[in-house]
PDB file of N, CA and C in Angstrom:
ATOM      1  N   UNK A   1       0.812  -1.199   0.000  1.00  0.00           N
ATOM      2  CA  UNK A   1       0.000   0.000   0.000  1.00  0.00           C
ATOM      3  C   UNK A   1       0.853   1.260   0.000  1.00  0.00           C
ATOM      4  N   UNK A   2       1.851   1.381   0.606  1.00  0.00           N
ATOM      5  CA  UNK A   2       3.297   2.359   1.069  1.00  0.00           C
ATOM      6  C   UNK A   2       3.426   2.859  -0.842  1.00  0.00           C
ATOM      7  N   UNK A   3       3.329   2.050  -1.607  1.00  0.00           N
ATOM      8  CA  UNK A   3       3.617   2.553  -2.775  1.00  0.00           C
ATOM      9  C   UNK A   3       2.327   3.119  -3.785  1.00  0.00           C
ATOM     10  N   UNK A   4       1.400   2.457  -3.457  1.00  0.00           N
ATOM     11  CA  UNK A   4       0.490   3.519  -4.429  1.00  0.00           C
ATOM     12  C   UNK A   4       0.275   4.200  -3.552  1.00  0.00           C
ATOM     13  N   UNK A   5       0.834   4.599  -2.378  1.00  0.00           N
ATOM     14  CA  UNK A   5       0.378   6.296  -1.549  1.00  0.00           C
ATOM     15  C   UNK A   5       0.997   6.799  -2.007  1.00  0.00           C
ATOM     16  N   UNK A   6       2.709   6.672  -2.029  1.00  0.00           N
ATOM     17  CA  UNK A   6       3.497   7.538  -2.516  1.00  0.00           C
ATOM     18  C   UNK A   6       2.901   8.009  -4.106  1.00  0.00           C
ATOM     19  N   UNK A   7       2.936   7.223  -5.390  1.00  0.00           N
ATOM     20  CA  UNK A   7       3.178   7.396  -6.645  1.00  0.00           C
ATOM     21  C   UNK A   7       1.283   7.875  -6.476  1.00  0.00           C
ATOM     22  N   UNK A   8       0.162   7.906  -5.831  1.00  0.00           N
ATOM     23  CA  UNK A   8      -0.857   8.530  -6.543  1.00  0.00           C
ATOM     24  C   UNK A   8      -1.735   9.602  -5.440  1.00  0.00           C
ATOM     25  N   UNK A   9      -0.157   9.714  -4.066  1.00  0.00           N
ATOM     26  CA  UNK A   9      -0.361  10.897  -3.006  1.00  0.00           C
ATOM     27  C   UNK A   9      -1.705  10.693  -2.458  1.00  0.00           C
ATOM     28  N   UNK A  10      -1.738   9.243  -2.178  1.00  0.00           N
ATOM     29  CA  UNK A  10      -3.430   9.187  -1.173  1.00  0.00           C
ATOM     30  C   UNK A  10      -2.625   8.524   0.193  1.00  0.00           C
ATOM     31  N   UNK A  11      -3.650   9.055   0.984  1.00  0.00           N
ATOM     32  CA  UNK A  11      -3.242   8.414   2.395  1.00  0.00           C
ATOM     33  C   UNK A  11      -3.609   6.929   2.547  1.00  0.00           C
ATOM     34  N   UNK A  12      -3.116   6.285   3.491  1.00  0.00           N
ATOM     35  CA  UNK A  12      -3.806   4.808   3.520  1.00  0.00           C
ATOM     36  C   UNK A  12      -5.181   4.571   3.545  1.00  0.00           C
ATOM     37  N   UNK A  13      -5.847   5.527   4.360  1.00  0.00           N
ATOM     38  CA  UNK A  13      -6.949   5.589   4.856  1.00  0.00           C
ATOM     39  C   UNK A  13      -8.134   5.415   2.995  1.00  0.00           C
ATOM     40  N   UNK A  14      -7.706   6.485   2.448  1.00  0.00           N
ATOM     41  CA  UNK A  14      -7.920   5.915   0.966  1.00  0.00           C
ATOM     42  C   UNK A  14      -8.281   4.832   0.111  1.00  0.00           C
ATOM     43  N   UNK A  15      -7.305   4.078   0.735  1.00  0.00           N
ATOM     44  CA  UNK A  15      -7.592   2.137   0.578  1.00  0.00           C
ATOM     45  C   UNK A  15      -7.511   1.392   0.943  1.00  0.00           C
ATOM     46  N   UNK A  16      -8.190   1.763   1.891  1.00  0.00           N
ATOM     47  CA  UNK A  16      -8.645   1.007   3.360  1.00  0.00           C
ATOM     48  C   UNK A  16     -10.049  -0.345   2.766  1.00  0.00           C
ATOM     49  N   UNK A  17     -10.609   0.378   1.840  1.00  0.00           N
ATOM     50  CA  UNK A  17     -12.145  -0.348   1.660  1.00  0.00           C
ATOM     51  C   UNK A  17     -11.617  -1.299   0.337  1.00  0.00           C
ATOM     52  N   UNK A  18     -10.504  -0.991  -0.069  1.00  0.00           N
ATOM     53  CA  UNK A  18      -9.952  -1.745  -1.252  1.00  0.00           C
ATOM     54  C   UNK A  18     -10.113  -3.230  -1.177  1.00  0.00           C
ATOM     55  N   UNK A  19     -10.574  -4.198  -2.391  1.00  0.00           N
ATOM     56  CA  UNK A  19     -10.117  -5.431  -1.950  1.00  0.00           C
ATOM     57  C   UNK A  19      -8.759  -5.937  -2.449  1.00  0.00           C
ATOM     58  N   UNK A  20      -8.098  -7.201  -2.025  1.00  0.00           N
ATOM     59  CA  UNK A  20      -7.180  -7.310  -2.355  1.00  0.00           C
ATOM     60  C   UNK A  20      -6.853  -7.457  -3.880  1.00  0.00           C
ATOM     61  N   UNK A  21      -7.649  -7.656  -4.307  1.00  0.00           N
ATOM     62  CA  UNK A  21      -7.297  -7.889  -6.330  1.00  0.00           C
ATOM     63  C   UNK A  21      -7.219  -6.440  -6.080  1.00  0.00           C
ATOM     64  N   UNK A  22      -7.961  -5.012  -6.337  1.00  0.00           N
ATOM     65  CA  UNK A  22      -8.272  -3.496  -6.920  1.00  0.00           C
ATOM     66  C   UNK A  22      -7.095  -3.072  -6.033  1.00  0.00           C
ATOM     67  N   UNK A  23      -6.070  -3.783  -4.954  1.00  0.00           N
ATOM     68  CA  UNK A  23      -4.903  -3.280  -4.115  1.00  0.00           C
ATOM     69  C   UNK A  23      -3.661  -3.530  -5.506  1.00  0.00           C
ATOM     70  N   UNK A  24      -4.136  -4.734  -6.026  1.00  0.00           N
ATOM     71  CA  UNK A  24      -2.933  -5.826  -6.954  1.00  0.00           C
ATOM     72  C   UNK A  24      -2.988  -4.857  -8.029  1.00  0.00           C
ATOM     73  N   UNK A  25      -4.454  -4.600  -8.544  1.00  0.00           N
ATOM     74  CA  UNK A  25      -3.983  -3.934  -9.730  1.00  0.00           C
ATOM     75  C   UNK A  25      -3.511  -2.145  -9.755  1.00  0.00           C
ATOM     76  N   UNK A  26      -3.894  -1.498  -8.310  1.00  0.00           N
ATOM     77  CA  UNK A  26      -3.303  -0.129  -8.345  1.00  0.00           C
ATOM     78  C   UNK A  26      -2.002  -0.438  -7.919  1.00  0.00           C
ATOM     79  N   UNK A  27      -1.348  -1.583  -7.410  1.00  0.00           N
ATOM     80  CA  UNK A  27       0.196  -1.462  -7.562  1.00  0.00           C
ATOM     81  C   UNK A  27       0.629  -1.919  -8.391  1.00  0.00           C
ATOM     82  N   UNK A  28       0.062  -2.499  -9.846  1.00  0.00           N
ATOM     83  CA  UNK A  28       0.409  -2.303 -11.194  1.00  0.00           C
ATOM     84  C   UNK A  28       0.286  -1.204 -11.903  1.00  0.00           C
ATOM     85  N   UNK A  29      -0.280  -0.148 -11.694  1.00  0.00           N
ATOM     86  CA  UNK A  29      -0.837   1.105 -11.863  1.00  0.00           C
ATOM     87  C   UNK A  29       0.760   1.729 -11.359  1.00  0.00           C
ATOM     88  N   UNK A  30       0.593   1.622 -10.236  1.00  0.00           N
ATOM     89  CA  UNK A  30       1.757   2.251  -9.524  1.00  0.00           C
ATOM     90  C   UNK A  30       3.020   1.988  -9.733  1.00  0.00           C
ATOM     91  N   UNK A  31       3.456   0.905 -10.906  1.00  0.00           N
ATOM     92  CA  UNK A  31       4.452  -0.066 -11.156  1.00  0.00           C
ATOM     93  C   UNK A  31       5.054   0.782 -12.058  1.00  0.00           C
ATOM     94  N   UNK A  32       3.744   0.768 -13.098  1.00  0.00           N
ATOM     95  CA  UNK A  32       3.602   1.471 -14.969  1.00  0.00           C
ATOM     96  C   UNK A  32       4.387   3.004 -14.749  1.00  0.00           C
ATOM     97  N   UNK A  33       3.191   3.290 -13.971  1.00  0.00           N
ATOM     98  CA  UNK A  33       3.574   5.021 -13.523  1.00  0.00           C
ATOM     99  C   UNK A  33       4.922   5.409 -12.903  1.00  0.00           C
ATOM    100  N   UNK A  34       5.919   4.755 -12.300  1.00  0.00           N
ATOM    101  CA  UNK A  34       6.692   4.472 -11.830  1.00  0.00           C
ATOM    102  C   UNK A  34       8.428   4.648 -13.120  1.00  0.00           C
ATOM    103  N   UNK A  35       7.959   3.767 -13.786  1.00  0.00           N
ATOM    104  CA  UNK A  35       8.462   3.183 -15.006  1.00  0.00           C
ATOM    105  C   UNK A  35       9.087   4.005 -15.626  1.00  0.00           C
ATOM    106  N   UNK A  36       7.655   4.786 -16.070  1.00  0.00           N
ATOM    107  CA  UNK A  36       7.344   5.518 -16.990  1.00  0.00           C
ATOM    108  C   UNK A  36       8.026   6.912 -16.550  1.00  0.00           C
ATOM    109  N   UNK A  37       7.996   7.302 -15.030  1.00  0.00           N
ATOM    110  CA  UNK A  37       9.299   8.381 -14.584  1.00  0.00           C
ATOM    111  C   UNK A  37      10.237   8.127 -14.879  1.00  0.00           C
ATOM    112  N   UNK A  38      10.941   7.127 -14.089  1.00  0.00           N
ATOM    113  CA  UNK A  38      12.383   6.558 -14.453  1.00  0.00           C
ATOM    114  C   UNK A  38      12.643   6.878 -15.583  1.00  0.00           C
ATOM    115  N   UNK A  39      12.297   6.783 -16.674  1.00  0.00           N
ATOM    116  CA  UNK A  39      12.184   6.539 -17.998  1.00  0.00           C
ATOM    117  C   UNK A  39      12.661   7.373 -19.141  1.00  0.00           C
ATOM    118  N   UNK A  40      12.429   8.840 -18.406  1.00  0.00           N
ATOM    119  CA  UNK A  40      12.539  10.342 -18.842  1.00  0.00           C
ATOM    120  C   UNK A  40      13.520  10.690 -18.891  1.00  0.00           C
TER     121      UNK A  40
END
């Protein structure tokens, strides 16, 4: 969770109600986006 707070600036509290798959795929989200800085 520590990482899609950082890369999309939400607090935990944010995705708290998340289930674990919609956790899996915003830290693929957060993976891409990630990447895609480095990248520049």
């Amino acid at each position: 969770m520590a990482d899609i707070a950082v890369v999309f600036h939400w607090p935990p509290q944010a995705m708290a109600g998340f289930s674990l798959s919609e956790l899996v795929e915003w830290r693929e989200r957060a993976r891409v986006r990630t990447e895609k800085q480095d990248g520049q």
